[in-house]
PDB file of N, CA and C in Angstrom:
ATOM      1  N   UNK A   1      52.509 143.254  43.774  1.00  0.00           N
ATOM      2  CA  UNK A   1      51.291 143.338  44.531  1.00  0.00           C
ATOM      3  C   UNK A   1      50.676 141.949  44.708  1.00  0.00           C
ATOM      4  N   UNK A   2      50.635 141.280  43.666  1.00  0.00           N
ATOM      5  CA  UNK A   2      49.951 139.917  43.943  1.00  0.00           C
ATOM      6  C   UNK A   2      50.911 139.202  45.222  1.00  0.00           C
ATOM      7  N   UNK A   3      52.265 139.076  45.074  1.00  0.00           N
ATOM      8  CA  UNK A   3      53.445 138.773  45.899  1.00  0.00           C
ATOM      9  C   UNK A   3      52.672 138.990  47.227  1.00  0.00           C
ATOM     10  N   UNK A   4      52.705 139.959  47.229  1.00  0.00           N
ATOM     11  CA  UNK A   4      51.879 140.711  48.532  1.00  0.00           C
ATOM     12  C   UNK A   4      50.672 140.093  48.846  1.00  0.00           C
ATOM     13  N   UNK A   5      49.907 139.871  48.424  1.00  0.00           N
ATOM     14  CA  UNK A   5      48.643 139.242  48.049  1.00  0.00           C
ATOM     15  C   UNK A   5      48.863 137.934  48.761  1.00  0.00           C
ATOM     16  N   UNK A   6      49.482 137.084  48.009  1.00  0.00           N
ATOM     17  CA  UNK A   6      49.534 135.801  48.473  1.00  0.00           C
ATOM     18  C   UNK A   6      49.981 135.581  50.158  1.00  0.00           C
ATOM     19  N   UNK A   7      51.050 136.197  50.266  1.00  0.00           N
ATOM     20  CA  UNK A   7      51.884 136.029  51.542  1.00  0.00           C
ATOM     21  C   UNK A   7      50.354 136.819  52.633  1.00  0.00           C
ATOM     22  N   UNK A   8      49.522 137.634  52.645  1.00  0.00           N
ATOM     23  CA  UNK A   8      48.710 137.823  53.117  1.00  0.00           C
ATOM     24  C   UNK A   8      47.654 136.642  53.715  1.00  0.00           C
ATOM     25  N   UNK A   9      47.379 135.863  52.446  1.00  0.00           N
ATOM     26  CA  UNK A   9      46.773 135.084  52.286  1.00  0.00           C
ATOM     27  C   UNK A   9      47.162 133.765  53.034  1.00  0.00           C
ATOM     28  N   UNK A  10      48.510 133.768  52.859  1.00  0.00           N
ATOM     29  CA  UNK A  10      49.128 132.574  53.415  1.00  0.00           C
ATOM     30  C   UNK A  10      48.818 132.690  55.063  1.00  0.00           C
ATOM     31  N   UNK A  11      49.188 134.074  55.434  1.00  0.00           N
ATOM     32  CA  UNK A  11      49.376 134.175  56.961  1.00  0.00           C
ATOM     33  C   UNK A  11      48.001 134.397  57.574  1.00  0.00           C
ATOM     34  N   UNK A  12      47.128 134.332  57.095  1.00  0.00           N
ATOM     35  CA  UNK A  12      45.678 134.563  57.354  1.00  0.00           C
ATOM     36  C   UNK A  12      45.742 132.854  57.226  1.00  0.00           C
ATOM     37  N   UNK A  13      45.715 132.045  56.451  1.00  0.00           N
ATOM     38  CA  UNK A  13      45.410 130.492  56.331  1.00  0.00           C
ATOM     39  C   UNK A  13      46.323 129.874  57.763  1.00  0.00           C
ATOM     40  N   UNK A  14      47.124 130.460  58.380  1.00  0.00           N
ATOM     41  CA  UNK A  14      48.067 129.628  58.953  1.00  0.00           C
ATOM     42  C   UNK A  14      47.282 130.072  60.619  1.00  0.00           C
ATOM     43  N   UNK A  15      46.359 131.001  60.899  1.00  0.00           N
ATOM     44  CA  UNK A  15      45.825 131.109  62.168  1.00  0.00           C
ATOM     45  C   UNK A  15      44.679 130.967  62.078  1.00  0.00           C
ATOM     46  N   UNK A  16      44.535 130.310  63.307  1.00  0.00           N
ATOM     47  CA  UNK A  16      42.647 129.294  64.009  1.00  0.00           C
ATOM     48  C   UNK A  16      42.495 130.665  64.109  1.00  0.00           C
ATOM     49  N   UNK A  17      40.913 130.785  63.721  1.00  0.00           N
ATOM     50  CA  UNK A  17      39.635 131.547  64.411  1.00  0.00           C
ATOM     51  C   UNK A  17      40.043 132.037  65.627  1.00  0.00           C
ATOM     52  N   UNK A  18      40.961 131.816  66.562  1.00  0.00           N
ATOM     53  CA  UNK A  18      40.799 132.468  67.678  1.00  0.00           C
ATOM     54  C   UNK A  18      42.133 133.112  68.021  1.00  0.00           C
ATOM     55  N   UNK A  19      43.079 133.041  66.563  1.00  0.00           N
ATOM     56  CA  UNK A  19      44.331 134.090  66.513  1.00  0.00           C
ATOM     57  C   UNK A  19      45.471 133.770  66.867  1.00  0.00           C
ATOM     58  N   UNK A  20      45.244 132.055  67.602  1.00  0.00           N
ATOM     59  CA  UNK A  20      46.625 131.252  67.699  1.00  0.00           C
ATOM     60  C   UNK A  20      47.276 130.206  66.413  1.00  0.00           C
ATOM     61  N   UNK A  21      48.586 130.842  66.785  1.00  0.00           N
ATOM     62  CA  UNK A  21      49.432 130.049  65.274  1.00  0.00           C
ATOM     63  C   UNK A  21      48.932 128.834  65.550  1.00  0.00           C
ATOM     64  N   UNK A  22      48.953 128.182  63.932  1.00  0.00           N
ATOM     65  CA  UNK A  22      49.064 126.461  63.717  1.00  0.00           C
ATOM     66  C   UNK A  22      49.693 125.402  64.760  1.00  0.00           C
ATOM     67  N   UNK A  23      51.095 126.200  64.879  1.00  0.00           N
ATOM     68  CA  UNK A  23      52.005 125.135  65.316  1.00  0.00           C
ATOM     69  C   UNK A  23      51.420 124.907  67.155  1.00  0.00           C
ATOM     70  N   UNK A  24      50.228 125.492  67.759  1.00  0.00           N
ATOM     71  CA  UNK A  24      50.105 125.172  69.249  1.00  0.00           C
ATOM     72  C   UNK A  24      49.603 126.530  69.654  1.00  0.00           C
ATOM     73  N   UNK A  25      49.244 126.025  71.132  1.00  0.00           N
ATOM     74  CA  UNK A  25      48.617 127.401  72.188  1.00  0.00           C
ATOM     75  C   UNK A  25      49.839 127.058  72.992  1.00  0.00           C
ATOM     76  N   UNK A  26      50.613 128.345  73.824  1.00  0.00           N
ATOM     77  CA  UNK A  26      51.744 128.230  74.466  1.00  0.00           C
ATOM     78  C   UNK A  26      50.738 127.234  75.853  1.00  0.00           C
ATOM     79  N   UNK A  27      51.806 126.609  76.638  1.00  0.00           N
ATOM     80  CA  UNK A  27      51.532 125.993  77.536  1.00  0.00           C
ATOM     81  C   UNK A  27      50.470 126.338  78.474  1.00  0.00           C
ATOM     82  N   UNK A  28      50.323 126.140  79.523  1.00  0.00           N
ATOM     83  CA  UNK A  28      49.387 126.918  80.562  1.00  0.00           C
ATOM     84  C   UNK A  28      50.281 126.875  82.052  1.00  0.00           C
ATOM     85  N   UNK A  29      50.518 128.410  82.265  1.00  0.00           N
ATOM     86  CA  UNK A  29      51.720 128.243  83.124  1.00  0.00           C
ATOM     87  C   UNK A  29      51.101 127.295  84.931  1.00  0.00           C
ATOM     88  N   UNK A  30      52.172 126.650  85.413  1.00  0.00           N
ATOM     89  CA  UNK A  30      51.910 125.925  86.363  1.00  0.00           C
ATOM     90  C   UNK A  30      51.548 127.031  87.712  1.00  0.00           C
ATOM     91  N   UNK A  31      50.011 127.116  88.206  1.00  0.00           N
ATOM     92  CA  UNK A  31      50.217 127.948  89.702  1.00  0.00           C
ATOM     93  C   UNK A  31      49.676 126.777  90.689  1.00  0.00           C
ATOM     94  N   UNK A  32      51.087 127.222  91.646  1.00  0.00           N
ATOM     95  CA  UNK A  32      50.550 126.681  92.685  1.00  0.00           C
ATOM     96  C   UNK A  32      51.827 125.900  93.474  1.00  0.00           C
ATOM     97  N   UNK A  33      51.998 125.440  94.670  1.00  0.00           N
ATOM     98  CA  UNK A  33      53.161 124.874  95.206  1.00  0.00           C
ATOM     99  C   UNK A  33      53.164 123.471  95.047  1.00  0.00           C
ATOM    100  N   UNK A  34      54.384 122.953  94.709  1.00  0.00           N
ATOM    101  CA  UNK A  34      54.836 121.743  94.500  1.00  0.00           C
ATOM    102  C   UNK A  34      55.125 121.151  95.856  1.00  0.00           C
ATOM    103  N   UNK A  35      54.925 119.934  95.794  1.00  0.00           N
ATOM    104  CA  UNK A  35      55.427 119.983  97.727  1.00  0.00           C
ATOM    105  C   UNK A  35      55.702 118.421  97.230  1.00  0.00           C
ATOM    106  N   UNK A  36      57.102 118.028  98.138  1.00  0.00           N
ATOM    107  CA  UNK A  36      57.994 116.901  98.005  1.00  0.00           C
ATOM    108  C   UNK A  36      58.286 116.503  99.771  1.00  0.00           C
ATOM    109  N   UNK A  37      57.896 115.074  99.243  1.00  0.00           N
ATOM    110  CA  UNK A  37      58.109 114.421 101.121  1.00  0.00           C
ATOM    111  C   UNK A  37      59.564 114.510 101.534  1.00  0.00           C
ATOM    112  N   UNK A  38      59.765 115.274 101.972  1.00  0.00           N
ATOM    113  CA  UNK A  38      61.006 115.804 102.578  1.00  0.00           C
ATOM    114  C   UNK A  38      61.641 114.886 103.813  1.00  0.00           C
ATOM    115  N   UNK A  39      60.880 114.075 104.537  1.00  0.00           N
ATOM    116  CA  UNK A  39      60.968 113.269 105.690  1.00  0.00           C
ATOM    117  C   UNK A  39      62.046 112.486 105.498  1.00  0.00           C
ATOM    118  N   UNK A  40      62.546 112.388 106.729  1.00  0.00           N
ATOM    119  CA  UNK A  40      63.846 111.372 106.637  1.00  0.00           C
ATOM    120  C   UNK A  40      63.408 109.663 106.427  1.00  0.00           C
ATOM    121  N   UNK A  41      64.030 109.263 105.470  1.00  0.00           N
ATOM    122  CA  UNK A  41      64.216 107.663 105.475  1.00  0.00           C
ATOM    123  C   UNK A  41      64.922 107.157 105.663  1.00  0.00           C
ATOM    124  N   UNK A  42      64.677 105.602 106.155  1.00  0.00           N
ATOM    125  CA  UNK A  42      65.297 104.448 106.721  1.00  0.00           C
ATOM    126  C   UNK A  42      66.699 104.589 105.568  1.00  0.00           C
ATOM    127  N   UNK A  43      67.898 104.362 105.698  1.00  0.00           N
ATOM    128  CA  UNK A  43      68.641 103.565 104.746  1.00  0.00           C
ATOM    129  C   UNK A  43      69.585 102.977 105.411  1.00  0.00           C
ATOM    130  N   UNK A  44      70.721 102.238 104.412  1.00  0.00           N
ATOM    131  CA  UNK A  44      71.298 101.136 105.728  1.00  0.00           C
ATOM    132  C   UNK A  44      72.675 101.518 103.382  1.00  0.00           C
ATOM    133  N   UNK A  45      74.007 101.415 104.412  1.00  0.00           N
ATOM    134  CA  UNK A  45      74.833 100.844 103.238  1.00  0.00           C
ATOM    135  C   UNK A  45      76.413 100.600 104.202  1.00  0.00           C
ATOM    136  N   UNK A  46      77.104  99.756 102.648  1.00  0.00           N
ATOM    137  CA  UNK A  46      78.563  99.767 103.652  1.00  0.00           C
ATOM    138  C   UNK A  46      79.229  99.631 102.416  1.00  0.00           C
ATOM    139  N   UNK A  47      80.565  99.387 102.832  1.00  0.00           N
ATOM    140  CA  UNK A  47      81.597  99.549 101.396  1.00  0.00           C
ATOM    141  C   UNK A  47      83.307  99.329 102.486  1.00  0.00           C
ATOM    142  N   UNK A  48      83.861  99.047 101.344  1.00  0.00           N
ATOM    143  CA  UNK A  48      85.112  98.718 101.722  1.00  0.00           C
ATOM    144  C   UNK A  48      86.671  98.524 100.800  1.00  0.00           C
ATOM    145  N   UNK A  49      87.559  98.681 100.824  1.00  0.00           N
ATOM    146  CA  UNK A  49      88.902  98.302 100.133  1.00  0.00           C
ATOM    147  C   UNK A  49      90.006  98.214 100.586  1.00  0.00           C
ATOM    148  N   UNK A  50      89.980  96.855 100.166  1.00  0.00           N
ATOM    149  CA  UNK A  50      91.602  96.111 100.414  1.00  0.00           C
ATOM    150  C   UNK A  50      92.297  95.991  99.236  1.00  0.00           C
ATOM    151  N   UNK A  51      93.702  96.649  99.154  1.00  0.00           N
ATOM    152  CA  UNK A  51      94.558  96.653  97.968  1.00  0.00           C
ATOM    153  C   UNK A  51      95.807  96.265  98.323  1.00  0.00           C
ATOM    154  N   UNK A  52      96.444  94.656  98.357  1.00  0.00           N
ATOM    155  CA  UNK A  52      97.636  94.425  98.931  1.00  0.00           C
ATOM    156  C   UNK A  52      98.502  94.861  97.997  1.00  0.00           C
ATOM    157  N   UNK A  53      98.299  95.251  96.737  1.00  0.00           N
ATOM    158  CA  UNK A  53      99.448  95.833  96.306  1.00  0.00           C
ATOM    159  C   UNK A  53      99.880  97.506  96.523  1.00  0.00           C
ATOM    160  N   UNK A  54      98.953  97.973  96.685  1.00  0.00           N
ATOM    161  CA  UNK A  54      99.310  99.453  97.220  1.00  0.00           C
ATOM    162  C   UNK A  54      98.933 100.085  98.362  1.00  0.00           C
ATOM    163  N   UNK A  55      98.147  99.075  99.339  1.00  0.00           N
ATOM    164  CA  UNK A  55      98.533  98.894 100.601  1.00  0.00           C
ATOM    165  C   UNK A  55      97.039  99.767 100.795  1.00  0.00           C
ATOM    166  N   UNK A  56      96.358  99.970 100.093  1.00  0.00           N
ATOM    167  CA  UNK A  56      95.054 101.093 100.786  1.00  0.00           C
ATOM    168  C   UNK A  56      94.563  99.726 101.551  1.00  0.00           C
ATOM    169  N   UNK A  57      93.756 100.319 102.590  1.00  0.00           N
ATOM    170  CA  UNK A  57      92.502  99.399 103.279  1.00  0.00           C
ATOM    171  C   UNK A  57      91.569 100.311 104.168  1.00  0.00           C
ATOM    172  N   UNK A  58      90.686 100.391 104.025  1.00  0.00           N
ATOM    173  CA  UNK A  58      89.727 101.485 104.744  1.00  0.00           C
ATOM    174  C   UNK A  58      88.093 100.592 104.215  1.00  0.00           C
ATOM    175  N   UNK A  59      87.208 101.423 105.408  1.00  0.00           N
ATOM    176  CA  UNK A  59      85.954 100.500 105.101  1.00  0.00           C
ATOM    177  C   UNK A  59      85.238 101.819 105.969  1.00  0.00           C
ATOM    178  N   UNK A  60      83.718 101.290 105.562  1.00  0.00           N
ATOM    179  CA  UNK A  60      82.653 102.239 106.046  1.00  0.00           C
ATOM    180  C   UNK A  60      81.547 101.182 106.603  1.00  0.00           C
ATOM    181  N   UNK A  61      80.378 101.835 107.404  1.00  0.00           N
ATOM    182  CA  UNK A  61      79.395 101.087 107.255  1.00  0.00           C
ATOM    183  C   UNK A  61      78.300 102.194 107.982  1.00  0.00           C
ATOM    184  N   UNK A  62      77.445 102.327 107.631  1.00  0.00           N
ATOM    185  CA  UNK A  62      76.001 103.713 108.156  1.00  0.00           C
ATOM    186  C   UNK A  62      74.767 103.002 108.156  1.00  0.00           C
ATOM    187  N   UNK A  63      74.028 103.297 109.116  1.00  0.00           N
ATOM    188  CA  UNK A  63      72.481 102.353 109.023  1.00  0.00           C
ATOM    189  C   UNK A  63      71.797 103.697 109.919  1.00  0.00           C
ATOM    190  N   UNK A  64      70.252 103.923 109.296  1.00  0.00           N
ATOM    191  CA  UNK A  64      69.482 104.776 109.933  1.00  0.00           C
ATOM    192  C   UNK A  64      68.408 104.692 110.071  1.00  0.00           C
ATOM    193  N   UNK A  65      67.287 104.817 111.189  1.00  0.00           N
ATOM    194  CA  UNK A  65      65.960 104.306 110.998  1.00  0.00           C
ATOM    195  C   UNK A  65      64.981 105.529 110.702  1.00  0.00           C
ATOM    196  N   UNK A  66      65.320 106.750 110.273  1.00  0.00           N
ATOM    197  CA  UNK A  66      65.138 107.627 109.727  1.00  0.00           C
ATOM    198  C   UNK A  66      65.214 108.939 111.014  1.00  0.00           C
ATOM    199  N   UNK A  67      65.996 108.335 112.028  1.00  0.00           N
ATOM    200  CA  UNK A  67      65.716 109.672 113.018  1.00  0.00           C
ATOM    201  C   UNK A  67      67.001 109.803 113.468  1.00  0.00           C
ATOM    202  N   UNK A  68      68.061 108.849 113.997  1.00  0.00           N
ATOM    203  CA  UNK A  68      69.352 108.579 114.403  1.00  0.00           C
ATOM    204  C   UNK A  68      70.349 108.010 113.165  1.00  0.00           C
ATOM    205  N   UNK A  69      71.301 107.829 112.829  1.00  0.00           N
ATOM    206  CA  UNK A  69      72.180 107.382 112.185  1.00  0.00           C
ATOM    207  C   UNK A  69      73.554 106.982 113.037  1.00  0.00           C
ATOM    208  N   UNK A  70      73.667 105.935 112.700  1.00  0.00           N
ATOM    209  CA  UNK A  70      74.826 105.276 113.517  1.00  0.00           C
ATOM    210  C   UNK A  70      75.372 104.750 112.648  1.00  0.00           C
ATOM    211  N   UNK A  71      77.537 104.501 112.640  1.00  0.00           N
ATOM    212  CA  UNK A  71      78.239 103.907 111.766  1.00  0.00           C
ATOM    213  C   UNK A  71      79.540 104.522 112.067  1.00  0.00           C
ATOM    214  N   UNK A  72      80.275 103.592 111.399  1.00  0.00           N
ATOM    215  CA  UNK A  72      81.635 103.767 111.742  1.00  0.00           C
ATOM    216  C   UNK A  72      82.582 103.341 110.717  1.00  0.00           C
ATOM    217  N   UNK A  73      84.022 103.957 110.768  1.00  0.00           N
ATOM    218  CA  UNK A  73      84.955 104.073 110.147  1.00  0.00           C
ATOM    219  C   UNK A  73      86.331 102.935 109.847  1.00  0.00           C
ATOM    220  N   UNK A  74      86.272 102.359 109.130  1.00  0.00           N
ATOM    221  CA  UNK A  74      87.871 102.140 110.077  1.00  0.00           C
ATOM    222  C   UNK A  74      89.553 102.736 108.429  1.00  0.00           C
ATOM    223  N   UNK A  75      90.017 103.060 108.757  1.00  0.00           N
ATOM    224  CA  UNK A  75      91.364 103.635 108.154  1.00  0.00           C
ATOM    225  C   UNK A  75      92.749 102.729 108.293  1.00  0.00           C
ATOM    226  N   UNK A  76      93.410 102.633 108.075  1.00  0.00           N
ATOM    227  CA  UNK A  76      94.932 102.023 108.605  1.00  0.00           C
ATOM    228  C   UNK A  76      95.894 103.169 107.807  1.00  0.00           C
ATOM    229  N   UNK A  77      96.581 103.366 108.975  1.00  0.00           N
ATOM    230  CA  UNK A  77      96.996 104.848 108.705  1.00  0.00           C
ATOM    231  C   UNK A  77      98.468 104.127 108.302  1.00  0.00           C
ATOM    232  N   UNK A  78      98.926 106.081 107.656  1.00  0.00           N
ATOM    233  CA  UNK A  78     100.491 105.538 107.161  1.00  0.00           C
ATOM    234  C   UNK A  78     101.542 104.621 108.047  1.00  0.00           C
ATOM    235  N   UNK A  79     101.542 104.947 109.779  1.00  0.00           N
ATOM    236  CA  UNK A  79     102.029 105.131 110.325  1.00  0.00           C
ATOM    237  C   UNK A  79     101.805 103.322 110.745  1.00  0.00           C
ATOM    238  N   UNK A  80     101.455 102.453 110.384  1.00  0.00           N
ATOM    239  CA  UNK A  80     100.987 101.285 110.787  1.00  0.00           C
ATOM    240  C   UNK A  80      99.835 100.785 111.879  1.00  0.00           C
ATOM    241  N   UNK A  81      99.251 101.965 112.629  1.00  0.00           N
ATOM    242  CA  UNK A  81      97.838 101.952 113.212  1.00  0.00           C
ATOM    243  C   UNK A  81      96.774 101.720 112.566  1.00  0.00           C
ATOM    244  N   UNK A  82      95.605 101.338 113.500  1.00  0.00           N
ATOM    245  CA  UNK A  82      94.803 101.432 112.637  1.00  0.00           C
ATOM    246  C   UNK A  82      93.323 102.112 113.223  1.00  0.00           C
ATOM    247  N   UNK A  83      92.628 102.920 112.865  1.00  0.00           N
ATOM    248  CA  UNK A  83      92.179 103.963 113.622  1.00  0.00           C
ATOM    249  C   UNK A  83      90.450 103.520 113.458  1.00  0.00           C
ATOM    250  N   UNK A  84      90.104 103.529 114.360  1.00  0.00           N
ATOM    251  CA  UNK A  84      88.310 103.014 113.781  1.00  0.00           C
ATOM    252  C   UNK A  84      87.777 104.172 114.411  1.00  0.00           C
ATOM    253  N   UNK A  85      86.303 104.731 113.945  1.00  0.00           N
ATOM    254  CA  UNK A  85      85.985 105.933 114.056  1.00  0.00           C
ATOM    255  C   UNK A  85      84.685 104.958 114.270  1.00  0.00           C
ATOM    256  N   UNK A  86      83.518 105.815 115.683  1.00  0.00           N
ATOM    257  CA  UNK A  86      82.411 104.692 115.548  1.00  0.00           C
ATOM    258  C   UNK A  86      81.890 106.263 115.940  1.00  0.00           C
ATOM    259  N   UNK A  87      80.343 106.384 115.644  1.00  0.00           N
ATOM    260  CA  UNK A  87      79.774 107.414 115.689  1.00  0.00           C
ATOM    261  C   UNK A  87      77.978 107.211 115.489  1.00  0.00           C
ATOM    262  N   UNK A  88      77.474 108.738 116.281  1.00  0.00           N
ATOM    263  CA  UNK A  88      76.126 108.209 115.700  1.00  0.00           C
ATOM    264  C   UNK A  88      75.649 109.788 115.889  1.00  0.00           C
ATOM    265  N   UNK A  89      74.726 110.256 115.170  1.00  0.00           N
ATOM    266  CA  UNK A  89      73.853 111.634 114.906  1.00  0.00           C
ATOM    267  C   UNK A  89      72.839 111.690 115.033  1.00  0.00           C
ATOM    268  N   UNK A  90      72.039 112.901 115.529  1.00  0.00           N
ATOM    269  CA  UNK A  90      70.692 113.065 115.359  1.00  0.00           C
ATOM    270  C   UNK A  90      70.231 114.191 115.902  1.00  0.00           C
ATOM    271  N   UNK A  91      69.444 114.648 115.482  1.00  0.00           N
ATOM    272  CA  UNK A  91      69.220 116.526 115.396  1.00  0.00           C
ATOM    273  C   UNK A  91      68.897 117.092 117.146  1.00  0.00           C
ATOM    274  N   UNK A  92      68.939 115.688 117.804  1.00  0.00           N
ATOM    275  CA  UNK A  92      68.808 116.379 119.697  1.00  0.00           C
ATOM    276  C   UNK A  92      70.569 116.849 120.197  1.00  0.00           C
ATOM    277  N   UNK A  93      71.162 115.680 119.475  1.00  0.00           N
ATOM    278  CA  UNK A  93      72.666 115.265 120.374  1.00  0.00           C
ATOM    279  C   UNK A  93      73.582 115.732 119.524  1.00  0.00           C
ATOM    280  N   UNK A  94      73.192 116.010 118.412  1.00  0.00           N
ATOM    281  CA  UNK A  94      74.196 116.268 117.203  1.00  0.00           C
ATOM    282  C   UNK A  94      75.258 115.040 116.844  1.00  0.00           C
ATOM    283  N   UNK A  95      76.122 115.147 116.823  1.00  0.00           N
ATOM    284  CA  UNK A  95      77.396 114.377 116.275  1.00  0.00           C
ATOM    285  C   UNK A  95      78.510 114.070 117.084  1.00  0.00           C
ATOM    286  N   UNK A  96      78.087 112.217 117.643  1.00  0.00           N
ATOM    287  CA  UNK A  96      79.008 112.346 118.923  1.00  0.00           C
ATOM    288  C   UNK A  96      79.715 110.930 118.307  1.00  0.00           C
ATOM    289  N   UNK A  97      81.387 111.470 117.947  1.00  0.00           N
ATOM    290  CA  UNK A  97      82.210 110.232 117.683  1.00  0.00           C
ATOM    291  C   UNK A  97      83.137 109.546 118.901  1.00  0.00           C
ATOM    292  N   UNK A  98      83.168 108.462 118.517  1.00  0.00           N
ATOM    293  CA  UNK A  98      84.311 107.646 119.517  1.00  0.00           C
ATOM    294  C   UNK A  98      85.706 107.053 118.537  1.00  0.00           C
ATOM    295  N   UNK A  99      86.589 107.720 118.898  1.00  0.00           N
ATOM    296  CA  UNK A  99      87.901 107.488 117.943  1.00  0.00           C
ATOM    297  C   UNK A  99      88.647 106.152 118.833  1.00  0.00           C
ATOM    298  N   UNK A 100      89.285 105.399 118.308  1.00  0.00           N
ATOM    299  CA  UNK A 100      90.260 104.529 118.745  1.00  0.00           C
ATOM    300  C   UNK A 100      90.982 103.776 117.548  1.00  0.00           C
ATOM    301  N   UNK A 101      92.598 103.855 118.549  1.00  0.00           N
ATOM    302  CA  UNK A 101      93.431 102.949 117.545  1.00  0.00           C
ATOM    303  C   UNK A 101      93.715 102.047 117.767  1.00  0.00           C
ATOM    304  N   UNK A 102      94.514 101.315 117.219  1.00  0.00           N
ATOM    305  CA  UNK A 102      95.114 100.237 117.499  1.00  0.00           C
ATOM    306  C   UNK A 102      96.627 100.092 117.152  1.00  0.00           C
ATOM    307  N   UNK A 103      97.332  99.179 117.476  1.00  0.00           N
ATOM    308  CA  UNK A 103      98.663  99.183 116.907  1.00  0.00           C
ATOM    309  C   UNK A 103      99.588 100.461 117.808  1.00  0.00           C
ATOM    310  N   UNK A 104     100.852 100.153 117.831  1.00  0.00           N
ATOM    311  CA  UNK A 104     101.637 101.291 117.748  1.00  0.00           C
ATOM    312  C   UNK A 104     102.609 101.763 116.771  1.00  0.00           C
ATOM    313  N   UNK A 105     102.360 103.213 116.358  1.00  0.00           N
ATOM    314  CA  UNK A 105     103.130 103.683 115.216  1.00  0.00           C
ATOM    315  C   UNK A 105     104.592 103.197 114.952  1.00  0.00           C
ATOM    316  N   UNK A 106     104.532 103.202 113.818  1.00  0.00           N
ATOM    317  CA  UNK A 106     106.196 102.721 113.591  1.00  0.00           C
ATOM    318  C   UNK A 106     106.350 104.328 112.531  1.00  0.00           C
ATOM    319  N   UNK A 107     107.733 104.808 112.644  1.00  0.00           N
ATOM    320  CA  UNK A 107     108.224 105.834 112.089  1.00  0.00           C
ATOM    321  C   UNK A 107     109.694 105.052 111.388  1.00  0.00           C
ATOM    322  N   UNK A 108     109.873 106.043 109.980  1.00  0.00           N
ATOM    323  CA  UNK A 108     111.342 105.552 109.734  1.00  0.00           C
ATOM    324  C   UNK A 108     112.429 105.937 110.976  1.00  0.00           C
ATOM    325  N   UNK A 109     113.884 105.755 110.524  1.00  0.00           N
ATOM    326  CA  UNK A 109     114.833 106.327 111.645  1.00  0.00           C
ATOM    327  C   UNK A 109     114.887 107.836 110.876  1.00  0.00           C
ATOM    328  N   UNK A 110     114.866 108.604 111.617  1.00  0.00           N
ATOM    329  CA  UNK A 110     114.979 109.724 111.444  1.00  0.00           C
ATOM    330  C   UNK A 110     116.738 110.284 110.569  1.00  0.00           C
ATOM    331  N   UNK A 111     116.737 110.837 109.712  1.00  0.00           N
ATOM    332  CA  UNK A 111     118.149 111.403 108.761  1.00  0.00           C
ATOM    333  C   UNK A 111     119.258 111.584 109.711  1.00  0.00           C
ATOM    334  N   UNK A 112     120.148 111.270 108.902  1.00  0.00           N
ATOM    335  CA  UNK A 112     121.362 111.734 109.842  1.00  0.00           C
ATOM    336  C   UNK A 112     121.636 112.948 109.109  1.00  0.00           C
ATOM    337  N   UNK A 113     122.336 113.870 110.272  1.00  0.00           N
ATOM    338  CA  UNK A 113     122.033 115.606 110.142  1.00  0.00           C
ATOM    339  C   UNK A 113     123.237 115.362 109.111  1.00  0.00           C
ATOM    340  N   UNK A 114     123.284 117.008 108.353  1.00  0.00           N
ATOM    341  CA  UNK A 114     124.008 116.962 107.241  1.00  0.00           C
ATOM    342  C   UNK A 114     125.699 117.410 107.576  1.00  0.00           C
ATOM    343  N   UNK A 115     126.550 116.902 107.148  1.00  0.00           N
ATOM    344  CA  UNK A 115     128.307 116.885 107.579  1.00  0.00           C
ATOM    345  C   UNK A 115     128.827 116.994 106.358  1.00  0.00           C
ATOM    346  N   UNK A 116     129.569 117.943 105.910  1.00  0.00           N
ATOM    347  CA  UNK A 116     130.016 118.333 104.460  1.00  0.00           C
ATOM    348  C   UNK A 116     131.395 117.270 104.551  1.00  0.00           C
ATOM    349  N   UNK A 117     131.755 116.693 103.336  1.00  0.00           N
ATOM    350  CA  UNK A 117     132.850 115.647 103.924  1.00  0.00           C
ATOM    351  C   UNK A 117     134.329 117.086 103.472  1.00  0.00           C
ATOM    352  N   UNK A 118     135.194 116.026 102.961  1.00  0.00           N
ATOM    353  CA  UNK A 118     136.521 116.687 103.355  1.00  0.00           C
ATOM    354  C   UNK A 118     136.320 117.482 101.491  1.00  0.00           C
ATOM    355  N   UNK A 119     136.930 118.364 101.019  1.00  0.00           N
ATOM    356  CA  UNK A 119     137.198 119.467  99.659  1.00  0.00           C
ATOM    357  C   UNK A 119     137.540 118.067  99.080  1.00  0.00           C
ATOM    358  N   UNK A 120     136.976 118.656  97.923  1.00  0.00           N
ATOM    359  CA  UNK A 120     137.459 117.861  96.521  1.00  0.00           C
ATOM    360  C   UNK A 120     139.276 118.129  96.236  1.00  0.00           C
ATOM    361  N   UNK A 121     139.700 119.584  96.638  1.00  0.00           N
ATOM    362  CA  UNK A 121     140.874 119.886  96.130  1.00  0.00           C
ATOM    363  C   UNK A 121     141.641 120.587  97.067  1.00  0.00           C
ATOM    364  N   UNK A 122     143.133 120.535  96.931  1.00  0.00           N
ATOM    365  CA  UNK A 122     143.508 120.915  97.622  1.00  0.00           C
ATOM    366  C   UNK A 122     143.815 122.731  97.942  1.00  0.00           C
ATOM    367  N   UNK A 123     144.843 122.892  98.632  1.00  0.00           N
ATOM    368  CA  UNK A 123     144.737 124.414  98.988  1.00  0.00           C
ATOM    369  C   UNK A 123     146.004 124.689  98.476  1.00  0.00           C
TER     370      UNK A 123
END
């Protein structure tokens, strides 16, 4: 009974006058709408790689004044071309690219078809 007693005692000492535990009052929940400037901004970037040992080379470049975006591509394809992609967007015209290559493809020679040679053995 005293056991009892105490642990009573304890849990009565551990709450404020107004019935919230020691350790805090829960938060106070957030009402109301959050609102984030959603508007388009200016940005501008570019990038690029040349790897003469494994032959990648491709590049980028995009610039926008927060309403149009314009930029372009360029690739060098397997084939020994090299393909530049120039383009520009914007929520009237949508997405209007201009493709061009350069170079003309080179291909290997194509296999010679398959010809079984003469039997290992005779008949």
């Amino acid at each position: 009974m005293k056991v009892l007693l105490l642990l009573a005692a304890a849990a009565v000492a551990s709450v404020h006058g107004d019935g919230i535990p020691v350790y805090g009052k829960p938060p106070v929940p957030h009402h109301g709408p959050v609102h984030y400037d959603e508007s388009p901004k200016p940005f501008a970037y570019q990038y690029g790689v040349s790897d003469s040992y494994t032959g990648t080379n491709f590049a980028a470049n995009e610039n926008s004044d927060g309403k149009t975006v314009i930029g372009s591509y360029t690739v060098h394809l397997p084939d020994g071309r090299v393909q530049t992609v120039s383009y520009t967007a914007d929520h009237y015209n949508g997405y209007i690219a201009d493709v061009k290559y350069e170079g003309v493809p080179q291909y290997p020679p194509a296999p010679k078809p398959y010809a079984p040679g003469p039997p290992k053995y005779g008949r």
